[in-house]
Structure formats: C-alpha cells, structure tokens
N, C-alpha and C. Protein backbone atom coordinates (compact mmCIF):
# COMPACT_ATOMS: atom_id res chain seq x y z
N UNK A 1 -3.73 2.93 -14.40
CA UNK A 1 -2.79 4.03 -14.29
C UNK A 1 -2.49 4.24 -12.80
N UNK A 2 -1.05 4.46 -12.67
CA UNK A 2 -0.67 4.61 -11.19
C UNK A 2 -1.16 6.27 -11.01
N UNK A 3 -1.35 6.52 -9.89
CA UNK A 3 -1.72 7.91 -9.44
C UNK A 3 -1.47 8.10 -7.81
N UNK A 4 -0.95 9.65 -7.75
CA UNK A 4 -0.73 9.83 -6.26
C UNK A 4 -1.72 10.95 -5.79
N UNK A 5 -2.73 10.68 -4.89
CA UNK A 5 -3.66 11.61 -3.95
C UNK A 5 -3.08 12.74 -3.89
N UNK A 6 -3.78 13.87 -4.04
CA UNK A 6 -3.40 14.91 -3.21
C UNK A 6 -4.44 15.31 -2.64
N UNK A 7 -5.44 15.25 -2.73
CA UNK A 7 -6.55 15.09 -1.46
C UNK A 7 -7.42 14.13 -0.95
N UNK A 8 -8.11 13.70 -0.59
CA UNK A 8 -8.83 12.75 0.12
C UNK A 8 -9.85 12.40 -0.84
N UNK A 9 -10.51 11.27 -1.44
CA UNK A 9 -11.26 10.90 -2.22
C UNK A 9 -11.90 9.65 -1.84
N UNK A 10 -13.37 10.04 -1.81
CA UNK A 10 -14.33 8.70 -0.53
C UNK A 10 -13.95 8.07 -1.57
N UNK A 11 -13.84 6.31 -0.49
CA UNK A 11 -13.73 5.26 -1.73
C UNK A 11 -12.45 5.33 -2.19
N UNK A 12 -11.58 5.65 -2.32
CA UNK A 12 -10.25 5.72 -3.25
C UNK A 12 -8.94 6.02 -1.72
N UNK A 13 -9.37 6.85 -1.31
CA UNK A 13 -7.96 6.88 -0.20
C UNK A 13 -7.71 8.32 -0.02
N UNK A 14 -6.75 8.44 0.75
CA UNK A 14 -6.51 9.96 1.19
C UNK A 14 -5.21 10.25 0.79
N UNK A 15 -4.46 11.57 0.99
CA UNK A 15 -3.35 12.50 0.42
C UNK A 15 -2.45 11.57 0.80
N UNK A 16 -2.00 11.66 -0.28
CA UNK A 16 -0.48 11.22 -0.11
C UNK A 16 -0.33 9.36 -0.60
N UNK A 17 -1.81 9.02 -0.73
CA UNK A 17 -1.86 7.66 -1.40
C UNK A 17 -1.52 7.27 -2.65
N UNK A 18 -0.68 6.21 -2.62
CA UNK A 18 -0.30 6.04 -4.24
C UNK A 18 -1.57 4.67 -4.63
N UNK A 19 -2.22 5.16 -5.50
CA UNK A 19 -3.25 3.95 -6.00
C UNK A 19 -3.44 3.59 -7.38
N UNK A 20 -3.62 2.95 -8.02
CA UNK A 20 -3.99 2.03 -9.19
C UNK A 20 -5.47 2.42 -9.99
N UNK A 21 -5.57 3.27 -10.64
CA UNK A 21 -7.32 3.43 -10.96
C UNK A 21 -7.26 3.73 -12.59
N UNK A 22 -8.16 3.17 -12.95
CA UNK A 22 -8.52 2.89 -14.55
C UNK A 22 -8.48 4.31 -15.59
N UNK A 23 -7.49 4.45 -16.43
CA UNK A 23 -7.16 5.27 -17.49
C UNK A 23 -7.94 6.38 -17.67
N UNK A 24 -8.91 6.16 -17.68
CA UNK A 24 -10.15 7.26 -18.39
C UNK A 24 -10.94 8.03 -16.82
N UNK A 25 -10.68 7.52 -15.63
CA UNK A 25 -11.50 8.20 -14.15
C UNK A 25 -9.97 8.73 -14.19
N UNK A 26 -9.08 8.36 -14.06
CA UNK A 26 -7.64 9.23 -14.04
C UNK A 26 -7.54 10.27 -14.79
N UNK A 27 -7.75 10.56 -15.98
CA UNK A 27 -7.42 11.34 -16.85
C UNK A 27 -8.77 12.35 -17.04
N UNK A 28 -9.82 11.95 -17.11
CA UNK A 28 -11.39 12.46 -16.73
C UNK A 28 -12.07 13.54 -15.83
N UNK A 29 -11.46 12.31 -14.91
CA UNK A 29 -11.85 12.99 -13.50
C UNK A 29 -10.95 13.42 -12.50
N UNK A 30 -9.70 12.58 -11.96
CA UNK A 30 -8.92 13.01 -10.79
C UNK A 30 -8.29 14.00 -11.13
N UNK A 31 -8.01 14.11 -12.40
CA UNK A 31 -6.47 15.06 -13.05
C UNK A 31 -7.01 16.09 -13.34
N UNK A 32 -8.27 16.05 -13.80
CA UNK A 32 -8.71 17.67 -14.23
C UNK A 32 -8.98 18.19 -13.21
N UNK A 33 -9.24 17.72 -11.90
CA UNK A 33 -10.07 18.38 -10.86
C UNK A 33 -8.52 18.64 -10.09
N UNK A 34 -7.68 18.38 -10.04
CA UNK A 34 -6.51 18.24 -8.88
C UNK A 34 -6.07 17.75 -7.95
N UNK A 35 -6.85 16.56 -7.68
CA UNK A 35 -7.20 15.68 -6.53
C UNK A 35 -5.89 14.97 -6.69
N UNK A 36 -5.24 14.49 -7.91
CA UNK A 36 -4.17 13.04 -7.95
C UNK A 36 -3.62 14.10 -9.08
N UNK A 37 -2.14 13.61 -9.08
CA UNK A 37 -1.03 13.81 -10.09
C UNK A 37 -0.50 12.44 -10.52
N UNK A 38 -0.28 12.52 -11.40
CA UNK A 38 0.08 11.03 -12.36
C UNK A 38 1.67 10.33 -11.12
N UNK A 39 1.44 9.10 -11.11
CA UNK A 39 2.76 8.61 -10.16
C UNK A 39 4.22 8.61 -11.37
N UNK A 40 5.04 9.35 -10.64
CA UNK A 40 6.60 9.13 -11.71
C UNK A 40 7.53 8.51 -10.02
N UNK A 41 8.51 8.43 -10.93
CA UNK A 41 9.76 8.24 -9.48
C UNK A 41 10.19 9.35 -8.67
N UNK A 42 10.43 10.56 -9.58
CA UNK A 42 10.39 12.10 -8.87
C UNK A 42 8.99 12.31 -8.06
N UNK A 43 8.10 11.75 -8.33
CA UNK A 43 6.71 12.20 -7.39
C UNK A 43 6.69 11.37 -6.44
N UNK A 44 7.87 10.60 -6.28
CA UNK A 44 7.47 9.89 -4.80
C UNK A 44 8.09 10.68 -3.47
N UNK A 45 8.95 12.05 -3.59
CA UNK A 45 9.41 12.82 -2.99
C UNK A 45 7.84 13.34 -2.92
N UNK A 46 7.24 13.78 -3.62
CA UNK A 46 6.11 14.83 -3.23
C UNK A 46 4.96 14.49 -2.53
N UNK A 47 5.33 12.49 -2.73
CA UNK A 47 4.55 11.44 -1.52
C UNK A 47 5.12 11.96 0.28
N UNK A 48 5.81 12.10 0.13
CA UNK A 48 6.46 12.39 1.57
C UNK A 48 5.98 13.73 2.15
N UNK A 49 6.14 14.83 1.20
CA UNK A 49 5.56 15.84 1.79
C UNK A 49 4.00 15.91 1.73
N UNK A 50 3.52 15.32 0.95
CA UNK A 50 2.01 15.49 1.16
C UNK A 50 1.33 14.55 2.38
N UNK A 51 2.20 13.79 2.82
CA UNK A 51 2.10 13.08 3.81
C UNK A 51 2.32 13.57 5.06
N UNK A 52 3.68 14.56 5.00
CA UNK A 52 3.80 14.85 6.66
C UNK A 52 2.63 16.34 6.51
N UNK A 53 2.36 16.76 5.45
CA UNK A 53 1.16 18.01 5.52
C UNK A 53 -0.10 17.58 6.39
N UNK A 54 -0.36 16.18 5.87
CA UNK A 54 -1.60 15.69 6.63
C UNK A 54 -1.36 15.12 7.94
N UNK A 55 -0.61 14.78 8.41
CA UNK A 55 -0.47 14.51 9.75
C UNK A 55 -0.20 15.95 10.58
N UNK A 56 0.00 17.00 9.98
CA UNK A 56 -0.03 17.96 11.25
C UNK A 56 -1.36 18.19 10.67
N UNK A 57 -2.32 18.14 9.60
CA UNK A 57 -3.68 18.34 9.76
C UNK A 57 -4.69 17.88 10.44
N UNK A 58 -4.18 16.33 10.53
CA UNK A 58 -5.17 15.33 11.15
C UNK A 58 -5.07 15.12 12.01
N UNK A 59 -7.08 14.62 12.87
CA UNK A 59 -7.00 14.34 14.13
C UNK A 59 -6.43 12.82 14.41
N UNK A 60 -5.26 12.83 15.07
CA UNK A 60 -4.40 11.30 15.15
C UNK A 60 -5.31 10.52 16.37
N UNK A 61 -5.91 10.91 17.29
CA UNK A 61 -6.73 9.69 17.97
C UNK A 61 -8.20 9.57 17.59
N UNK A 62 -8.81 8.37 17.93
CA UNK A 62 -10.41 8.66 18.48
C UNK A 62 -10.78 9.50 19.40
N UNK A 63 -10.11 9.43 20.36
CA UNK A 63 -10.20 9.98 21.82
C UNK A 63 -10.34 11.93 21.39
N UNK A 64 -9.37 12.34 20.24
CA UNK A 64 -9.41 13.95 20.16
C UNK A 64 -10.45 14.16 19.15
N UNK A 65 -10.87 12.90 18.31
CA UNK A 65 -12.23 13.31 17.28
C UNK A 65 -13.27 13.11 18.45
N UNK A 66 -13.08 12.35 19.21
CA UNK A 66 -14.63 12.58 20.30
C UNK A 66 -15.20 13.52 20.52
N UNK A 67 -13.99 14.09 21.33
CA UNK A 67 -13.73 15.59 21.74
C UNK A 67 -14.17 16.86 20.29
N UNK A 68 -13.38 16.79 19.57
CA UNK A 68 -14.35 17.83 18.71
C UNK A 68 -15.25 17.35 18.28
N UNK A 69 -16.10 16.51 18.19
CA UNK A 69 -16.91 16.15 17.81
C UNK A 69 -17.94 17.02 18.94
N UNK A 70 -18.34 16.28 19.90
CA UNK A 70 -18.59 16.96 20.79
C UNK A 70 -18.65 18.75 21.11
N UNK A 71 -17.91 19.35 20.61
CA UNK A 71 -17.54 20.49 20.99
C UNK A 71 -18.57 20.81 19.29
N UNK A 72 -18.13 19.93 18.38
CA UNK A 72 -18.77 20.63 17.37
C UNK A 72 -20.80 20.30 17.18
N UNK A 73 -21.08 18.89 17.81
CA UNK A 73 -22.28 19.14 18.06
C UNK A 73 -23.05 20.30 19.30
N UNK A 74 -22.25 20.55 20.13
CA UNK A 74 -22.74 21.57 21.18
C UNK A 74 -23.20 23.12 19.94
N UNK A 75 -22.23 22.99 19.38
CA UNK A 75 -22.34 24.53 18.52
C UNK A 75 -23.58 24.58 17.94
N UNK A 76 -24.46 26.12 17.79
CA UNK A 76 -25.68 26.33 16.80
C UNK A 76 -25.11 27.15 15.75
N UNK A 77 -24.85 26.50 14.28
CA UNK A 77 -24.63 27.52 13.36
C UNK A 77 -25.44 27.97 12.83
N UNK A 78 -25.52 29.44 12.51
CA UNK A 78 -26.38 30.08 11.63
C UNK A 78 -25.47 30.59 10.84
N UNK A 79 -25.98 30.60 9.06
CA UNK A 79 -25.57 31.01 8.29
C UNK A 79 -26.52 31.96 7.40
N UNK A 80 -26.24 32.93 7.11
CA UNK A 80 -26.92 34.38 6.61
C UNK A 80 -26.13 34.46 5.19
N UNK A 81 -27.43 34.05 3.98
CA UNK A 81 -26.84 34.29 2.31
C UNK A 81 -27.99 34.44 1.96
N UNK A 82 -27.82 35.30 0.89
CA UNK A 82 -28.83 35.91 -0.02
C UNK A 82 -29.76 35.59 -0.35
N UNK A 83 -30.83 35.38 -0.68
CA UNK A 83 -32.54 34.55 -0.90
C UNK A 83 -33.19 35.36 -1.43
N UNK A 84 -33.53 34.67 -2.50
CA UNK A 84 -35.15 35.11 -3.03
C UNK A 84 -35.98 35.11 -2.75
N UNK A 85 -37.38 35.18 -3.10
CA UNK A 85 -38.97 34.99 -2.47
C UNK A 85 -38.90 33.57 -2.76
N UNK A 86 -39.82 33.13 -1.89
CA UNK A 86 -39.83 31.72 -1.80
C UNK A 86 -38.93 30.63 -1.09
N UNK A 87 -37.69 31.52 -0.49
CA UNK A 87 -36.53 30.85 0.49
C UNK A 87 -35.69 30.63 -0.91
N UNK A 88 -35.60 30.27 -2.12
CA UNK A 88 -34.30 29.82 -2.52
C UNK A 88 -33.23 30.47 -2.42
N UNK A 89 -32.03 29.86 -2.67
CA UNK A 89 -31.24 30.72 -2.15
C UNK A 89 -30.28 31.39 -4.07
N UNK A 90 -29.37 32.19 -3.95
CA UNK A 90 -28.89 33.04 -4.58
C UNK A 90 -27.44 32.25 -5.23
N UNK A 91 -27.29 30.61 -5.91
CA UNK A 91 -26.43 30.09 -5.67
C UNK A 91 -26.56 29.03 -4.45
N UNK A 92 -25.10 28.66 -3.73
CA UNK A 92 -25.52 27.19 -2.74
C UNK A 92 -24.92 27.58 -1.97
N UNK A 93 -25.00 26.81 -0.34
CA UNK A 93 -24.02 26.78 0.47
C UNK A 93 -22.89 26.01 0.06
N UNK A 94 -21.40 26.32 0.36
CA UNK A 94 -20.27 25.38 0.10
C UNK A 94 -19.51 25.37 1.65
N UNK A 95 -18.89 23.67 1.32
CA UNK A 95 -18.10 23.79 2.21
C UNK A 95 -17.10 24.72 3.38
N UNK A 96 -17.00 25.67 2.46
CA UNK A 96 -15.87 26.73 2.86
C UNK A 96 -17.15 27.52 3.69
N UNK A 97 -18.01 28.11 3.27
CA UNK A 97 -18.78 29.19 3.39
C UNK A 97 -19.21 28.05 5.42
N UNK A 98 -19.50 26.61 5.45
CA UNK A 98 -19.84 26.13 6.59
C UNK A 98 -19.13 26.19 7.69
N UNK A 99 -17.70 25.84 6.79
CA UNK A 99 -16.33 26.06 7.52
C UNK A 99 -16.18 27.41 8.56
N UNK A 100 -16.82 28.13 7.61
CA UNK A 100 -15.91 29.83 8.35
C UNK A 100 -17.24 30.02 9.36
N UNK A 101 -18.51 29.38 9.24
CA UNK A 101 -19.34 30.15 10.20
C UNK A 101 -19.68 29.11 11.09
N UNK A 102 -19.16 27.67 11.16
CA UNK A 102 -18.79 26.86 12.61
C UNK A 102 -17.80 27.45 13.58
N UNK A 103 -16.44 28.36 12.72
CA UNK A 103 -15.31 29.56 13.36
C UNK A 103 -16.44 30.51 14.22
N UNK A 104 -16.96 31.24 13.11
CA UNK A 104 -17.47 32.25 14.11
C UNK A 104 -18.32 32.17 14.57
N UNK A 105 -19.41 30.82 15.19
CA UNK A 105 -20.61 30.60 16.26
C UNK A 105 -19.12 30.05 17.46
N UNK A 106 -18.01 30.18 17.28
CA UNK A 106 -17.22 29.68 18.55
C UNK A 106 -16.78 28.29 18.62
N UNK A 107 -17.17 26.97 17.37
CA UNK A 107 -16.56 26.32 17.43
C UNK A 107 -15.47 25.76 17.21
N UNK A 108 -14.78 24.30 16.95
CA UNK A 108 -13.38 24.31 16.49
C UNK A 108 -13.08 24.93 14.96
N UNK A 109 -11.86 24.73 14.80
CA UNK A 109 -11.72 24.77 12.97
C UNK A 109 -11.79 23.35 12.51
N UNK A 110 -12.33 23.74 11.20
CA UNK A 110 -12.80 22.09 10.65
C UNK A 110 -12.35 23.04 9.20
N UNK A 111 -11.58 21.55 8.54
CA UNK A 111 -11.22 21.80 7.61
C UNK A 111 -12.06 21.65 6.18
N UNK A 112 -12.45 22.55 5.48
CA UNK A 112 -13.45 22.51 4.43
C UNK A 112 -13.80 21.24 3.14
N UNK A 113 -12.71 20.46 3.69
CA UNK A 113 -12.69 19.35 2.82
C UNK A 113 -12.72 18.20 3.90
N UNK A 114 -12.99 17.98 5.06
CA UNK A 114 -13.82 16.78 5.63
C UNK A 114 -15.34 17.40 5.60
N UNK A 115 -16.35 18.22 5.32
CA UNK A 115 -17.30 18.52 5.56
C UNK A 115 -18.35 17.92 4.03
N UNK A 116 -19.02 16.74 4.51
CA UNK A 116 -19.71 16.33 3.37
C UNK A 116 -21.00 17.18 3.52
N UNK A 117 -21.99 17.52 2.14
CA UNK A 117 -22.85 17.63 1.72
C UNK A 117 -23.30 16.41 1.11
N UNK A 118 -24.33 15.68 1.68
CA UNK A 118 -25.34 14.85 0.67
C UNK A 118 -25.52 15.90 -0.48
N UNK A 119 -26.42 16.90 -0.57
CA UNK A 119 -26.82 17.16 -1.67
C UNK A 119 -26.77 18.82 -1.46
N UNK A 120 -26.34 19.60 -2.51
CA UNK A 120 -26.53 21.06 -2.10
C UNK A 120 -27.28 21.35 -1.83
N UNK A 121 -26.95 22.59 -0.51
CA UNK A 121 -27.81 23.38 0.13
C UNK A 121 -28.35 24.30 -1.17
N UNK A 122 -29.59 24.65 -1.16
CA UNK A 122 -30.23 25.81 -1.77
C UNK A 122 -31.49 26.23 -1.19
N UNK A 123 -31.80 26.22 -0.14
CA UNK A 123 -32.61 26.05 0.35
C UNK A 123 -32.92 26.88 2.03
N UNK A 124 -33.50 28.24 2.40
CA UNK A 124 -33.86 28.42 3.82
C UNK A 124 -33.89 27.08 4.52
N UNK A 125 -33.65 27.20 5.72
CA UNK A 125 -34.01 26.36 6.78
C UNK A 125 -33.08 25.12 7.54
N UNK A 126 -33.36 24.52 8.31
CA UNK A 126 -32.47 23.56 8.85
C UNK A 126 -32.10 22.72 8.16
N UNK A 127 -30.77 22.44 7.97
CA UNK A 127 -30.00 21.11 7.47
C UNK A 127 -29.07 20.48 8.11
N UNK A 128 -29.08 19.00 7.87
CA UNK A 128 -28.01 18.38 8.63
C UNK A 128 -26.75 18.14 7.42
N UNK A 129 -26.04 18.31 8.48
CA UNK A 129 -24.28 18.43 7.77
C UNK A 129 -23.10 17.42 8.68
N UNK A 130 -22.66 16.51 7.71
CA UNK A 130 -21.47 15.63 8.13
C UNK A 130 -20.21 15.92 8.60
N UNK A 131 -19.60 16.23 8.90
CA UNK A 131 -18.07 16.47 9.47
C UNK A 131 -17.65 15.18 9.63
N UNK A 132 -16.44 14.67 8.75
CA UNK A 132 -15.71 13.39 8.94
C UNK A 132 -14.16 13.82 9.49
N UNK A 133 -14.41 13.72 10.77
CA UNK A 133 -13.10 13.82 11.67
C UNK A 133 -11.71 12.77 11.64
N UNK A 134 -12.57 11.60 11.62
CA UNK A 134 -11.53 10.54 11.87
C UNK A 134 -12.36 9.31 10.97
N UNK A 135 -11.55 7.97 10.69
CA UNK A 135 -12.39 7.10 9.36
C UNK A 135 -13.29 6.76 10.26
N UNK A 136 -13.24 6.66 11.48
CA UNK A 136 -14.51 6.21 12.58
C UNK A 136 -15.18 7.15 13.15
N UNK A 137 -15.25 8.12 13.10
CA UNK A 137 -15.87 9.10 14.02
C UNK A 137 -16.30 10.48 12.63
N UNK A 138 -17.82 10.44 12.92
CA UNK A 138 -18.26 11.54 12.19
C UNK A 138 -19.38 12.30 13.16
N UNK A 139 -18.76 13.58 12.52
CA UNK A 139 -20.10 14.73 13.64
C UNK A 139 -21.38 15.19 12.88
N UNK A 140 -22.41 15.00 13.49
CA UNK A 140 -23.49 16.05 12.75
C UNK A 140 -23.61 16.90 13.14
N UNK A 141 -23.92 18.17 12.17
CA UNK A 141 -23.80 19.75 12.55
C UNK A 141 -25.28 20.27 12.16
N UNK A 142 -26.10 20.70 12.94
CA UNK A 142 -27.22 21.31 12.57
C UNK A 142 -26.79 22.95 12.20
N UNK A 143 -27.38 22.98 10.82
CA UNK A 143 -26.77 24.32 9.89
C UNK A 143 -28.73 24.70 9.59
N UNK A 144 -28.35 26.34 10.30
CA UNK A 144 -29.87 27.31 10.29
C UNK A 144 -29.48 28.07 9.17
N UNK A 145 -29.57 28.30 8.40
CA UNK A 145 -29.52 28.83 6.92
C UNK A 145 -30.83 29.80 7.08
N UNK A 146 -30.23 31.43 7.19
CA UNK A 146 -30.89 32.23 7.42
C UNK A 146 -31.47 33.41 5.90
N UNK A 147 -32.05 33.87 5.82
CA UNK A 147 -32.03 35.27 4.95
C UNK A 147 -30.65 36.42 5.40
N UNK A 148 -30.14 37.05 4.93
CA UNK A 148 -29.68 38.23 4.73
C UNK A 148 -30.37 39.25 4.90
N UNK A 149 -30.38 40.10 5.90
CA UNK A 149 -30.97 41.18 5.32
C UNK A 149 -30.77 42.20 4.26
C-alpha cells in the first residue's frame, strides 16, 4: 500500500514521504495512530505542504545541530511530577512534558517528536534522553526527575 508520512517514523522516513509498506502495518498501525494518510493523486498537494512545514522546522545544517546540540548538553533539566513512596512515579514522563522543561532550565526549543525515550520514564532519578536533531547528529540530555512537593 502506497502511503504519505505525516510525521517522522524511525526506519520508514520522515513527513512528507511517499512510501510503499505492507497492507496490514498501514492499516494497523500508521493509519490509526496518524502518522501516514493513504497516497491518492489529490494527496500529493498535501505532499508539498507537509514538506515546506518541515523545512521551516528543521535544523538544515550539521554545523546548526552542533550548535544546539551543544547548547542542549550544557543545560541541567530538572523535572518535578508526582511520586509515590518508593520513587515511582504517578503515570510517565512524555515527550512533551521533556520538551517544555529543557524551555524552562533556558535551553533551545526542541520539538517533542525528535526526543526519543528508550523505555518510559517511571522512575525518580537520573536518566539519559536522546534528542535527534539532524539524521547525523544526536544530543544526550541528562533529565533529574524530581518529587513534587
């Protein structure tokens, strides 16, 4: 089944890609989640705009992912969510929730959908966190996952 990206999918390609992927991960998985819309001839107009969306999103050199990269390893985030006895936490950290408190320790904006999790946060304490800036350049973010008072 033909299909067009609308967001970035490791392994498969990024927004605005028109790709080829097997009946049942199309219909299963990309389409229920919102990631890809089925390819027609009218959706190749909506190839264009989902295309120039990501180029004013994306970092276009190595040279400017260095640079935030950099700017984003200098940063110490702490993040403050709810916990039980024992450190677990109340629910997980998500992307978004990493997003907004790399903003307010003073670093760049990073968009909530380059920020991988290996595995959910649920957990007090230090974790390391991916930021994929550019297909070559990724940042690690040390994330202090605090109590709430």
């Amino acid at each position: 089944m033909k299909i067009i990206l609308t967001s970035e999918v490791s392994g498969l390609g990024a927004a605005g890609d028109v790709v080829e992927v097997k009946d049942g991960y199309a219909r299963n998985y990309l389409l229920p989640r919102g990631v890809a819309i089925r390819w027609t001839r009218g959706g190749e107009k909506d190839v264009e705009q989902i295309r120039r969306a990501r180029k004013i999103r994306e970092i276009a050199t190595i040279e400017q992912a260095n640079e935030v990269k950099g700017r984003l390893e200098g940063v110490t985030v702490r993040l403050k969510v709810r916990a039980g006895s024992g450190g677990r936490l109340f629910g997980s950290v998500t992307p978004a929730d990493i997003a907004s408190a790399v903003k307010s320790s003073g670093g760049p904006d990073v968009d909530k959908r380059r920020i991988e999790l290996g595995t959910p946060i649920k957990s007090l304490g230090t974790h390391q966190v991916s930021v994929r800036l550019h297909p070559e350049v990724t940042a690690k973010v040390g994330l202090q996952v605090e109590p709430a008072k």
